[in-house]
PDB file of N, CA and C in Angstrom:
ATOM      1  N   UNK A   1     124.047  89.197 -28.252  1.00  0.00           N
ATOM      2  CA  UNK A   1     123.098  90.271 -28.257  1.00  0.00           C
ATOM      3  C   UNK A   1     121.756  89.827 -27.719  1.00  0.00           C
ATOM      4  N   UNK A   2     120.608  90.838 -27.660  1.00  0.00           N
ATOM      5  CA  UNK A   2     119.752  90.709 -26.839  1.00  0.00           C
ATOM      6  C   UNK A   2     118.441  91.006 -27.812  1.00  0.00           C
ATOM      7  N   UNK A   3     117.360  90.338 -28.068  1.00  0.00           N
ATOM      8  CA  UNK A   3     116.482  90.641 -28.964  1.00  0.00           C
ATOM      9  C   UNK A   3     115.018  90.602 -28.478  1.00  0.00           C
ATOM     10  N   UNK A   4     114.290  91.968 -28.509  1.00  0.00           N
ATOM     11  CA  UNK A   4     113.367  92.031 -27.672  1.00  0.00           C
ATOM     12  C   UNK A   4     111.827  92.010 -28.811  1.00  0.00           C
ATOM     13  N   UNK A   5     110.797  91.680 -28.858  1.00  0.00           N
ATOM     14  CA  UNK A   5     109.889  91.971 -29.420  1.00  0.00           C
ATOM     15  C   UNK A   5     109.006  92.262 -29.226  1.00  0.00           C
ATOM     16  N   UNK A   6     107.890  92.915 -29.528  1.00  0.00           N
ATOM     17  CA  UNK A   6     106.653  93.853 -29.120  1.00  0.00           C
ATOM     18  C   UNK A   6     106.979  94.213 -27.519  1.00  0.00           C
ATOM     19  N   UNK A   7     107.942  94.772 -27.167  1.00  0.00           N
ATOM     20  CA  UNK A   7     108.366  95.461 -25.900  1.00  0.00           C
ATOM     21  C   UNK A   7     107.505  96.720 -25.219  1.00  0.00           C
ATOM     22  N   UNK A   8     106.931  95.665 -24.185  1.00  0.00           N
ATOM     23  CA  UNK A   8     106.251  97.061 -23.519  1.00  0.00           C
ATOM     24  C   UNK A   8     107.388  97.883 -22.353  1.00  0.00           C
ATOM     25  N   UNK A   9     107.249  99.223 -21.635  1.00  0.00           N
ATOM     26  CA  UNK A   9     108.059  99.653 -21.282  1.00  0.00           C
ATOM     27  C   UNK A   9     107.198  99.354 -19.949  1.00  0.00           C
ATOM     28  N   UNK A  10     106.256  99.011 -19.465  1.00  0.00           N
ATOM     29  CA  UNK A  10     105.863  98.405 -18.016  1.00  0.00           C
ATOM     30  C   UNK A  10     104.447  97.873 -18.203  1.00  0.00           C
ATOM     31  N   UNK A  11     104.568  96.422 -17.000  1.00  0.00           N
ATOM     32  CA  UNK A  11     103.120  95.951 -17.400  1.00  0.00           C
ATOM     33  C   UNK A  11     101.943  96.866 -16.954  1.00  0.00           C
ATOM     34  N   UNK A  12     102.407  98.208 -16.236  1.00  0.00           N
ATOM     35  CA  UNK A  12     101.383  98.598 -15.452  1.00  0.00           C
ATOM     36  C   UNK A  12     100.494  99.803 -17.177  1.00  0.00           C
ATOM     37  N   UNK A  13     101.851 100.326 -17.368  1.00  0.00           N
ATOM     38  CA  UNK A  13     101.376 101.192 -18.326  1.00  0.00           C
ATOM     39  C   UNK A  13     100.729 100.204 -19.660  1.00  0.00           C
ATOM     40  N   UNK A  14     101.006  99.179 -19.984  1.00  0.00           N
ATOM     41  CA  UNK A  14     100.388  98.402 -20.906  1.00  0.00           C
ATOM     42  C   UNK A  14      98.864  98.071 -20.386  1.00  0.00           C
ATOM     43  N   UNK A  15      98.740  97.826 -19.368  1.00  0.00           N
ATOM     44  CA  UNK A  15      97.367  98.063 -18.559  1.00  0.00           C
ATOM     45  C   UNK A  15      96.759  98.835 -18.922  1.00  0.00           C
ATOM     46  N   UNK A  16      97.233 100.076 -18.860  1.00  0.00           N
ATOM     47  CA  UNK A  16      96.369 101.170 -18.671  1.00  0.00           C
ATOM     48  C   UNK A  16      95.907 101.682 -19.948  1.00  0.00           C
ATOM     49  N   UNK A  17      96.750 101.247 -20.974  1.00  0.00           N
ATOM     50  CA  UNK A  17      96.330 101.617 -22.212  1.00  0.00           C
ATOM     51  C   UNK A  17      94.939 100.943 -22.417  1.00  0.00           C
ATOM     52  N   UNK A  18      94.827  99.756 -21.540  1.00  0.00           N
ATOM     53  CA  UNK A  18      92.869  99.457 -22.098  1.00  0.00           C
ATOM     54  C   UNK A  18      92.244  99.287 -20.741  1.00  0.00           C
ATOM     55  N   UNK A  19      92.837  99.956 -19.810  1.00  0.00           N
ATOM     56  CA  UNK A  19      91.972  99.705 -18.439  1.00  0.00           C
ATOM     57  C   UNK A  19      92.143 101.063 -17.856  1.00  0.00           C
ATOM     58  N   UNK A  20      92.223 102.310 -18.746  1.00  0.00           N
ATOM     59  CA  UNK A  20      92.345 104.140 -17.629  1.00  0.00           C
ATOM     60  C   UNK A  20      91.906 104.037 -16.675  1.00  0.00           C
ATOM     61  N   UNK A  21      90.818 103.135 -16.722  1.00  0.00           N
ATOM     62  CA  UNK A  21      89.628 103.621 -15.346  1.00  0.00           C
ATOM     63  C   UNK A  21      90.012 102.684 -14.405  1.00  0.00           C
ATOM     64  N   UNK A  22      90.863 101.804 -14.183  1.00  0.00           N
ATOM     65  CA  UNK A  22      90.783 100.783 -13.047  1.00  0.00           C
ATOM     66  C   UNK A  22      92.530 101.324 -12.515  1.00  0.00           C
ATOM     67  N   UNK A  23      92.776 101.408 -10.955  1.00  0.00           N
ATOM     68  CA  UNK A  23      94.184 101.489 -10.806  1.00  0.00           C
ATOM     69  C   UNK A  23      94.815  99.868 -10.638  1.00  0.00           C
ATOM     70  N   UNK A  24      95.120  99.612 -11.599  1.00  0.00           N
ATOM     71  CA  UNK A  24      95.902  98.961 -12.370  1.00  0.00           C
ATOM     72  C   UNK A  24      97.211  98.561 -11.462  1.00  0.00           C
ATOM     73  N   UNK A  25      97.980 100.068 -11.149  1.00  0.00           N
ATOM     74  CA  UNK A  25      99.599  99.674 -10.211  1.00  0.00           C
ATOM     75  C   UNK A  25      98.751  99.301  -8.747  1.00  0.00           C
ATOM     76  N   UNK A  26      97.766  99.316  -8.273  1.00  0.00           N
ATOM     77  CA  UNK A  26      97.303  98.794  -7.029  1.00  0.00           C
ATOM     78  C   UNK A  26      97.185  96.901  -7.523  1.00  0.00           C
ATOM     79  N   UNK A  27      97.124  96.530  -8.085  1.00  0.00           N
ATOM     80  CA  UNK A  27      96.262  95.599  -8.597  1.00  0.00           C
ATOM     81  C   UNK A  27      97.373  94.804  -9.259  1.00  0.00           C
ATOM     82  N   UNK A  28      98.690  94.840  -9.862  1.00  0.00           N
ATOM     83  CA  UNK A  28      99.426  93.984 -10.112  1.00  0.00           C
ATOM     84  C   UNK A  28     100.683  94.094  -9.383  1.00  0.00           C
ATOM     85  N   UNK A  29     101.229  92.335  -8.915  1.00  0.00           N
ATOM     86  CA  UNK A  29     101.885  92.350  -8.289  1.00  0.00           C
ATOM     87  C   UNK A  29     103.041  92.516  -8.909  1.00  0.00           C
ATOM     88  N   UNK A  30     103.827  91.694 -10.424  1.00  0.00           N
ATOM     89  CA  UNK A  30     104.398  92.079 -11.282  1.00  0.00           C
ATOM     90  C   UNK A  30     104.275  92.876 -11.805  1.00  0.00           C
ATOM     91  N   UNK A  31     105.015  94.211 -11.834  1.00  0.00           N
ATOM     92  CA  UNK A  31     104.791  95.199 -12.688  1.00  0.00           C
ATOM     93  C   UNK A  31     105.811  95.093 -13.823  1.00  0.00           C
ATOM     94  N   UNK A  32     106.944  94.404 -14.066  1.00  0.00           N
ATOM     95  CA  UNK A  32     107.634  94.286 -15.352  1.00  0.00           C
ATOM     96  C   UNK A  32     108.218  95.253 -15.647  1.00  0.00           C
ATOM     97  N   UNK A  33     109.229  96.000 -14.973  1.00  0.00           N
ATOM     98  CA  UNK A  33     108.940  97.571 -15.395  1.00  0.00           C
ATOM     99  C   UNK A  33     110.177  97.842 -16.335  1.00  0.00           C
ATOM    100  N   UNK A  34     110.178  97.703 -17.893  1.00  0.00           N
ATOM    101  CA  UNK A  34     111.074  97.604 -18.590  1.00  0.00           C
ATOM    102  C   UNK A  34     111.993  98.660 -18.737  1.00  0.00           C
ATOM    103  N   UNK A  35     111.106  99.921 -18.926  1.00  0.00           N
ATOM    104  CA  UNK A  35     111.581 100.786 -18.854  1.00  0.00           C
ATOM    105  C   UNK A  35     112.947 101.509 -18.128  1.00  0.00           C
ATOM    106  N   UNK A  36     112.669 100.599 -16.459  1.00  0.00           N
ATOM    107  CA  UNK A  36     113.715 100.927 -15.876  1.00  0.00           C
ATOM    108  C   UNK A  36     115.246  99.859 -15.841  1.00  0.00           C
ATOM    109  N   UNK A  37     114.869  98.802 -16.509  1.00  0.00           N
ATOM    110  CA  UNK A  37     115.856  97.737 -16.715  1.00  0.00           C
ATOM    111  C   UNK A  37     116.907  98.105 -17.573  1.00  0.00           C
ATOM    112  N   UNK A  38     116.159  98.699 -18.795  1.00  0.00           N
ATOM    113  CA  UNK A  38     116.440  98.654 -20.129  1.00  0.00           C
ATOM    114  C   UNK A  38     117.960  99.033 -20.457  1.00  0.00           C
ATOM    115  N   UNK A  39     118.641 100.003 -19.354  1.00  0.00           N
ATOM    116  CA  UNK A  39     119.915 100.441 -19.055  1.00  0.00           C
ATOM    117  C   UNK A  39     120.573 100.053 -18.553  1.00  0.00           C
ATOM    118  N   UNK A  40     120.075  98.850 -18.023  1.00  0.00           N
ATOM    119  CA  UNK A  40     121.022  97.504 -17.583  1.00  0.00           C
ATOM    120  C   UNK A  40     121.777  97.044 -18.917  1.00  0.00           C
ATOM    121  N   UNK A  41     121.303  96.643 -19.564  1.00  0.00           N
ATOM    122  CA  UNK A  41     121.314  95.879 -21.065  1.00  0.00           C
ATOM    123  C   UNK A  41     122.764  96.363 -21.756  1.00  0.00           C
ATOM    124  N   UNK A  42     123.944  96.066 -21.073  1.00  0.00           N
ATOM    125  CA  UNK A  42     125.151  96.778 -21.856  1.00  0.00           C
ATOM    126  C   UNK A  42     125.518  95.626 -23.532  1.00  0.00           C
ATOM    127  N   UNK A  43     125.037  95.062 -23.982  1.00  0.00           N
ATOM    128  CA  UNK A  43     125.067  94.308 -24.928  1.00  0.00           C
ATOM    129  C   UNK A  43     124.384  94.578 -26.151  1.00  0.00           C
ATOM    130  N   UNK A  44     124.895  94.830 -27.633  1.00  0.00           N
ATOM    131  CA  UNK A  44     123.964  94.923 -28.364  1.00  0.00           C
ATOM    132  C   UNK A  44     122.692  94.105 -28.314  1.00  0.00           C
ATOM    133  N   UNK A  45     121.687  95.535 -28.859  1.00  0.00           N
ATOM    134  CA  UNK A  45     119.775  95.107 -28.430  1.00  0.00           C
ATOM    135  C   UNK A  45     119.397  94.879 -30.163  1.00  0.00           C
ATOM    136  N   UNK A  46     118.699  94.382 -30.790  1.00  0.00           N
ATOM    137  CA  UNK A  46     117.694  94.332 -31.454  1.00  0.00           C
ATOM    138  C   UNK A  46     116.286  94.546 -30.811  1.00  0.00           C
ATOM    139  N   UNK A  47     115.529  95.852 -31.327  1.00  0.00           N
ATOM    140  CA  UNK A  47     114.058  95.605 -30.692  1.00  0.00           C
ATOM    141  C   UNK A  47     113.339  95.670 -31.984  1.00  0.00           C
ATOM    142  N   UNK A  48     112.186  94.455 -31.672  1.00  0.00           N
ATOM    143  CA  UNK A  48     111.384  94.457 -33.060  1.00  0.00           C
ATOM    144  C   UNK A  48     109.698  94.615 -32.857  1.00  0.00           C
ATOM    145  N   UNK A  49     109.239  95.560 -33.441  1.00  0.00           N
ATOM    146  CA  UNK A  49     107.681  96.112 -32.975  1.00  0.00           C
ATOM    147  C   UNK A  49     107.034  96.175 -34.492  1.00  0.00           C
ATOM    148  N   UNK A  50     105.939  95.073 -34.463  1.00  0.00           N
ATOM    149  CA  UNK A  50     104.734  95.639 -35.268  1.00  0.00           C
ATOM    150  C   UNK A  50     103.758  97.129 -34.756  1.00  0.00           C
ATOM    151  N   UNK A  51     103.799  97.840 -35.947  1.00  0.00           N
ATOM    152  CA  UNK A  51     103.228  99.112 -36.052  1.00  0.00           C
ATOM    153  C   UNK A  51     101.760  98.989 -35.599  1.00  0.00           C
ATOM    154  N   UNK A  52     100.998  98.254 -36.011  1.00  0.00           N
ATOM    155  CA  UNK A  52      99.969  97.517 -36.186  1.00  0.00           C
ATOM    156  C   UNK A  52      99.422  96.645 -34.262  1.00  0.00           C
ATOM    157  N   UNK A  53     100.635  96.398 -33.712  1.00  0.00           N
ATOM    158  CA  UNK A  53     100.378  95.597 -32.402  1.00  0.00           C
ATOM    159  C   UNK A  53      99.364  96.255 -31.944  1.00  0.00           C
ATOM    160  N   UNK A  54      97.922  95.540 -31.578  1.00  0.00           N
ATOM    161  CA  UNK A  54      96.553  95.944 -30.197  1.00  0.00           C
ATOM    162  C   UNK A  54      96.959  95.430 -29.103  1.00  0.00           C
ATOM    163  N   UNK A  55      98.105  95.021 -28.707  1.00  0.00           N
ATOM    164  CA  UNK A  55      98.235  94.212 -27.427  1.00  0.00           C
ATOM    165  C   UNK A  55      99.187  95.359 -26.567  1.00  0.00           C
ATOM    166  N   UNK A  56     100.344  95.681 -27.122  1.00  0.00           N
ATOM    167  CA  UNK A  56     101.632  96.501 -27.001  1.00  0.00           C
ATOM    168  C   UNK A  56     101.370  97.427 -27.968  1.00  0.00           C
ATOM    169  N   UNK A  57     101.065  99.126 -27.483  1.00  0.00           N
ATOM    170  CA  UNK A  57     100.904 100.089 -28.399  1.00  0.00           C
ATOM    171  C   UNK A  57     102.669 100.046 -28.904  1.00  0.00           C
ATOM    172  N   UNK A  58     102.520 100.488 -30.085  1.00  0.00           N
ATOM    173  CA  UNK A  58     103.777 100.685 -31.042  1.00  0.00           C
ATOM    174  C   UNK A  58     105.106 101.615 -30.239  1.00  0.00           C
ATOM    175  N   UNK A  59     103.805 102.735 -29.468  1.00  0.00           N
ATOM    176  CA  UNK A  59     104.743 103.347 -29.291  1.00  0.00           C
ATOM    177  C   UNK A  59     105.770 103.539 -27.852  1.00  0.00           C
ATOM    178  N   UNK A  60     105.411 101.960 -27.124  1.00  0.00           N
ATOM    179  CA  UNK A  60     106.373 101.438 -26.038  1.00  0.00           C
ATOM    180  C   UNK A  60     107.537 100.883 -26.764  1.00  0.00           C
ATOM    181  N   UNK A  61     107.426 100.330 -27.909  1.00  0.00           N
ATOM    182  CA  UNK A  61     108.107 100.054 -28.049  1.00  0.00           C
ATOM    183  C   UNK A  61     109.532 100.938 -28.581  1.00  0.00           C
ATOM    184  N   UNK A  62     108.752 102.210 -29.380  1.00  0.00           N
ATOM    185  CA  UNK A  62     110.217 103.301 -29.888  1.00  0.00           C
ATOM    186  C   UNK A  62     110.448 103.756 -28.447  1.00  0.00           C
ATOM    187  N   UNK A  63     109.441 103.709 -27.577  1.00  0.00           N
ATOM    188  CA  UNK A  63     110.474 104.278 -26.098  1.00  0.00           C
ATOM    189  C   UNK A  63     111.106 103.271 -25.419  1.00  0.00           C
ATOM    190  N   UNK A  64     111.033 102.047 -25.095  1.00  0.00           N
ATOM    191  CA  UNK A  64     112.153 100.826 -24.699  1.00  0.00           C
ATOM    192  C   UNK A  64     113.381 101.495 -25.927  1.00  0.00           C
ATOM    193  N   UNK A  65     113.563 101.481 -27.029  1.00  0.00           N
ATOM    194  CA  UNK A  65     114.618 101.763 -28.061  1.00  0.00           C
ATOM    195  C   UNK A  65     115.241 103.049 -27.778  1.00  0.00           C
ATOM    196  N   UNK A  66     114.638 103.927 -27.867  1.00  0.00           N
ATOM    197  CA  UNK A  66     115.288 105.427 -27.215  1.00  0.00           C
ATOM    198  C   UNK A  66     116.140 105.129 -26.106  1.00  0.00           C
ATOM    199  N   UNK A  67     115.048 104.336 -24.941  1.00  0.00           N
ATOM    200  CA  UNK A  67     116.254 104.017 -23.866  1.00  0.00           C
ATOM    201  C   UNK A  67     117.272 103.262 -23.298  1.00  0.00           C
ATOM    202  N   UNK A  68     117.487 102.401 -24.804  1.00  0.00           N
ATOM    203  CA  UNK A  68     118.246 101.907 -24.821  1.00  0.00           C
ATOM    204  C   UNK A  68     119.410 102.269 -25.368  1.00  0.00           C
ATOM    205  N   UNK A  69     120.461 101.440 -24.223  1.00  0.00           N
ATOM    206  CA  UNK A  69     122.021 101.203 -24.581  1.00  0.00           C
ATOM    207  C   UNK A  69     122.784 101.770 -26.236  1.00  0.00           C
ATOM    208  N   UNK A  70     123.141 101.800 -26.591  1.00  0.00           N
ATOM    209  CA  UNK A  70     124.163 101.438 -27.930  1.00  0.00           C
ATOM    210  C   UNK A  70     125.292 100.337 -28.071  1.00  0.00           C
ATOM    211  N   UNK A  71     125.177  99.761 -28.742  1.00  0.00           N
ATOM    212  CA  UNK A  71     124.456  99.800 -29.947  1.00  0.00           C
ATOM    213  C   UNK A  71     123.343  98.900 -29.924  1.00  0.00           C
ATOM    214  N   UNK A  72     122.453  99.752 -30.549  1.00  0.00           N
ATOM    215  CA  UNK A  72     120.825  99.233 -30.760  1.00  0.00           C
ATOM    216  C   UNK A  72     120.410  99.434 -32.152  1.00  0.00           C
ATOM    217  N   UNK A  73     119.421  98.337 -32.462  1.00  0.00           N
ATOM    218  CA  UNK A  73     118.411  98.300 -33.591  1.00  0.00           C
ATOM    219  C   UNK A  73     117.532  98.698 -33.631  1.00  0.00           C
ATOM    220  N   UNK A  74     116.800  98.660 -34.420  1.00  0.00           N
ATOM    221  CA  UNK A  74     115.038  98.650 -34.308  1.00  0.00           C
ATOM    222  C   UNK A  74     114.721  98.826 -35.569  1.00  0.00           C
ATOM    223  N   UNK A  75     113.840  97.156 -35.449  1.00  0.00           N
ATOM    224  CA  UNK A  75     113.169  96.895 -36.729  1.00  0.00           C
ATOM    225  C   UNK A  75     111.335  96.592 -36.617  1.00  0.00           C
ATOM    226  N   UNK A  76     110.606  97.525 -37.846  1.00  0.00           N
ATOM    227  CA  UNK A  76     109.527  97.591 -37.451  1.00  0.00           C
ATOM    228  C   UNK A  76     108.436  97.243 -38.827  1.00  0.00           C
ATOM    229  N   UNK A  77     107.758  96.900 -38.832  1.00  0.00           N
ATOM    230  CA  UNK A  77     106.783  97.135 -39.894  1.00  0.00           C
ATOM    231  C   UNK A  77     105.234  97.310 -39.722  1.00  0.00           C
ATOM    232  N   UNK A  78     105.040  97.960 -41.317  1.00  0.00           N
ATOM    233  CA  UNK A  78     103.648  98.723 -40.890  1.00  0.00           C
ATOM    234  C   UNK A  78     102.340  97.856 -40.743  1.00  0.00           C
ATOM    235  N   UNK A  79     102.468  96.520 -41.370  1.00  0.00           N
ATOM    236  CA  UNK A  79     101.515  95.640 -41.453  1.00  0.00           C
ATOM    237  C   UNK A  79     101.326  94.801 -40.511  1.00  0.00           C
ATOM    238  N   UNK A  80     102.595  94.330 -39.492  1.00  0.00           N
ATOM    239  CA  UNK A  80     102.234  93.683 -38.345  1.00  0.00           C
ATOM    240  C   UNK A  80     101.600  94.155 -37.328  1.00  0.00           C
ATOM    241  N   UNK A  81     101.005  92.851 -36.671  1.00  0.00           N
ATOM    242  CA  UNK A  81     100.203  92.680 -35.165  1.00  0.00           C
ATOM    243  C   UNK A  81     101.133  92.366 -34.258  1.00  0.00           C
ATOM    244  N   UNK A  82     100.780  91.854 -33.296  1.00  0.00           N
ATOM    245  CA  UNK A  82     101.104  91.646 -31.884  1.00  0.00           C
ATOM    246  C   UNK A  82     102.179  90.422 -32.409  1.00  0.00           C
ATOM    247  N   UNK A  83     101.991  89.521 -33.170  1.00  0.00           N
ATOM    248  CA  UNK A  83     102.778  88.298 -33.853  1.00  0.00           C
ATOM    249  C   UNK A  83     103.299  88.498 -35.121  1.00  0.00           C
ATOM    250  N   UNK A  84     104.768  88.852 -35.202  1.00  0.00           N
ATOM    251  CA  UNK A  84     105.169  89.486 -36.657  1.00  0.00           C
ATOM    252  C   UNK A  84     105.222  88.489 -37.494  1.00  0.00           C
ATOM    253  N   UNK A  85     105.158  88.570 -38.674  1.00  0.00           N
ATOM    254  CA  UNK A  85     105.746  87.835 -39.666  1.00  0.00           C
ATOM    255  C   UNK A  85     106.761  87.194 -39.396  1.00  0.00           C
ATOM    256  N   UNK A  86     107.379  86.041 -39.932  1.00  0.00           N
ATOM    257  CA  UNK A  86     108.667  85.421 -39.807  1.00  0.00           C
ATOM    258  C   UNK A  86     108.925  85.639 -41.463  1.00  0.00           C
ATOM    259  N   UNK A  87     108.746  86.707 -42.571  1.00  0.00           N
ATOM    260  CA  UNK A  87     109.532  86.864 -43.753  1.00  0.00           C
ATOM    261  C   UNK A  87     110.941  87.171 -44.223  1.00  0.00           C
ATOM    262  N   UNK A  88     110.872  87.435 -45.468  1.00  0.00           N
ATOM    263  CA  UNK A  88     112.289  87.409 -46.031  1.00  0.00           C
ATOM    264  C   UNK A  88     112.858  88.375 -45.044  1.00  0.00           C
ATOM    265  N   UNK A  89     112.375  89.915 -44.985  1.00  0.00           N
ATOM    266  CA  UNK A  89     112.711  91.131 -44.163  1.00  0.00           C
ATOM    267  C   UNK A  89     113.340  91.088 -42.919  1.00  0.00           C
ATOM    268  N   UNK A  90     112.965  89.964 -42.097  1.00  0.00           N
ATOM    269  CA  UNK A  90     112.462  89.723 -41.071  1.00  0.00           C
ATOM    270  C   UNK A  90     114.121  89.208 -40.695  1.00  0.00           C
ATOM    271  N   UNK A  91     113.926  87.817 -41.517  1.00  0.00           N
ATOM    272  CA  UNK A  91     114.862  87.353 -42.034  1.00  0.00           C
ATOM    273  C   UNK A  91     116.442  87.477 -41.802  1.00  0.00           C
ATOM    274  N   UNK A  92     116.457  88.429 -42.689  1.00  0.00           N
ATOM    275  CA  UNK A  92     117.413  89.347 -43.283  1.00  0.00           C
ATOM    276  C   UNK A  92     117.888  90.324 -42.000  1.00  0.00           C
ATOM    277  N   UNK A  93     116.745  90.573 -41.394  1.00  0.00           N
ATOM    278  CA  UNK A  93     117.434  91.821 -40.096  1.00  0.00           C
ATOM    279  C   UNK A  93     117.877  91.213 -39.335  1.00  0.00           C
ATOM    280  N   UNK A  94     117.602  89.541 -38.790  1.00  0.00           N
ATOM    281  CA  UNK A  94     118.107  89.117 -37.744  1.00  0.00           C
ATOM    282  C   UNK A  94     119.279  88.401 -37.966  1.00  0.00           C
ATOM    283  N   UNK A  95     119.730  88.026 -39.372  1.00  0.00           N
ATOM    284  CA  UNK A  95     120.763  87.563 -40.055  1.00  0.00           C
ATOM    285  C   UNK A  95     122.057  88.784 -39.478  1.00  0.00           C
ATOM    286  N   UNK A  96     121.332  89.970 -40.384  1.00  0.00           N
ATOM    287  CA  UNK A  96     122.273  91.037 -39.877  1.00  0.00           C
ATOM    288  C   UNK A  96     122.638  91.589 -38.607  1.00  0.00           C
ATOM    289  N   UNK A  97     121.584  91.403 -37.584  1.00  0.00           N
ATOM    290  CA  UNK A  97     122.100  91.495 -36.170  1.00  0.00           C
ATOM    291  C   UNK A  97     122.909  90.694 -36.051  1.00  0.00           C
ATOM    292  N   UNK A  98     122.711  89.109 -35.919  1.00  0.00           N
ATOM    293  CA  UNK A  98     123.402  88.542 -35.703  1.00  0.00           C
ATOM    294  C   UNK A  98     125.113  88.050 -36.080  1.00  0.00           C
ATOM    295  N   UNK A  99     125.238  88.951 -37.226  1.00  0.00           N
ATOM    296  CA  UNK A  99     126.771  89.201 -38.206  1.00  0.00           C
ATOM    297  C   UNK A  99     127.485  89.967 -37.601  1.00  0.00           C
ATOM    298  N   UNK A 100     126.815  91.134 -37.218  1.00  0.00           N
ATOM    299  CA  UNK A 100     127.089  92.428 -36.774  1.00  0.00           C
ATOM    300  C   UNK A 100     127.348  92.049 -35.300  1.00  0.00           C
ATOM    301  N   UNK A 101     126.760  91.390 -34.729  1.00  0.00           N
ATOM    302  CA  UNK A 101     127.307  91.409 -33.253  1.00  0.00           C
ATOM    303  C   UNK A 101     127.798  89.695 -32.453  1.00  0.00           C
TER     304      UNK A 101
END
């Protein structure tokens, strides 16, 4: 399986979330564009997003998950940043991905 974390769905749109005013897709040569990969991915996914991330808004990451494959995860919590916890929870979900697939 395949385990992704704080997943942005392109570097251009992760840009833009703190740069609106600059064109951004002129300006990077990598654009990363996950979004359109993501349906490549025929293998179970784990994606794991702090709620909390300032780097990667939260909510690239429930859209990388939407567009992803099946079977998929997604594990999230409300207290993480950009760098999740490594806890029991944490733990425990990647235990279970990893059983499960």
């Amino acid at each position: 399986g395949v385990i992704l974390e704080t997943p942005f769905t392109s570097m251009i749109n992760a840009a833009k979330e703190f740069y609106p005013y600059i064109p951004v897709n002129l300006l990077l040569k990598d654009k990363y564009e996950n979004f359109k990969k993501i349906k490549n991915i025929k293998i179970p996914i784990l994606i794991m997003h702090g709620e909390q991330d300032t780097i990667v808004p939260f909510k690239m990451g429930k859209k990388i998950y939407q567009l992803a494959n099946e079977p998929k995860y997604f594990y999230s919590t409300k207290h993480d940043d950009h760098m999740m916890v490594y806890d029991e929870p944490m733990i425990k979900t990647l235990k279970n991905f990893i059983q499960l697939n």
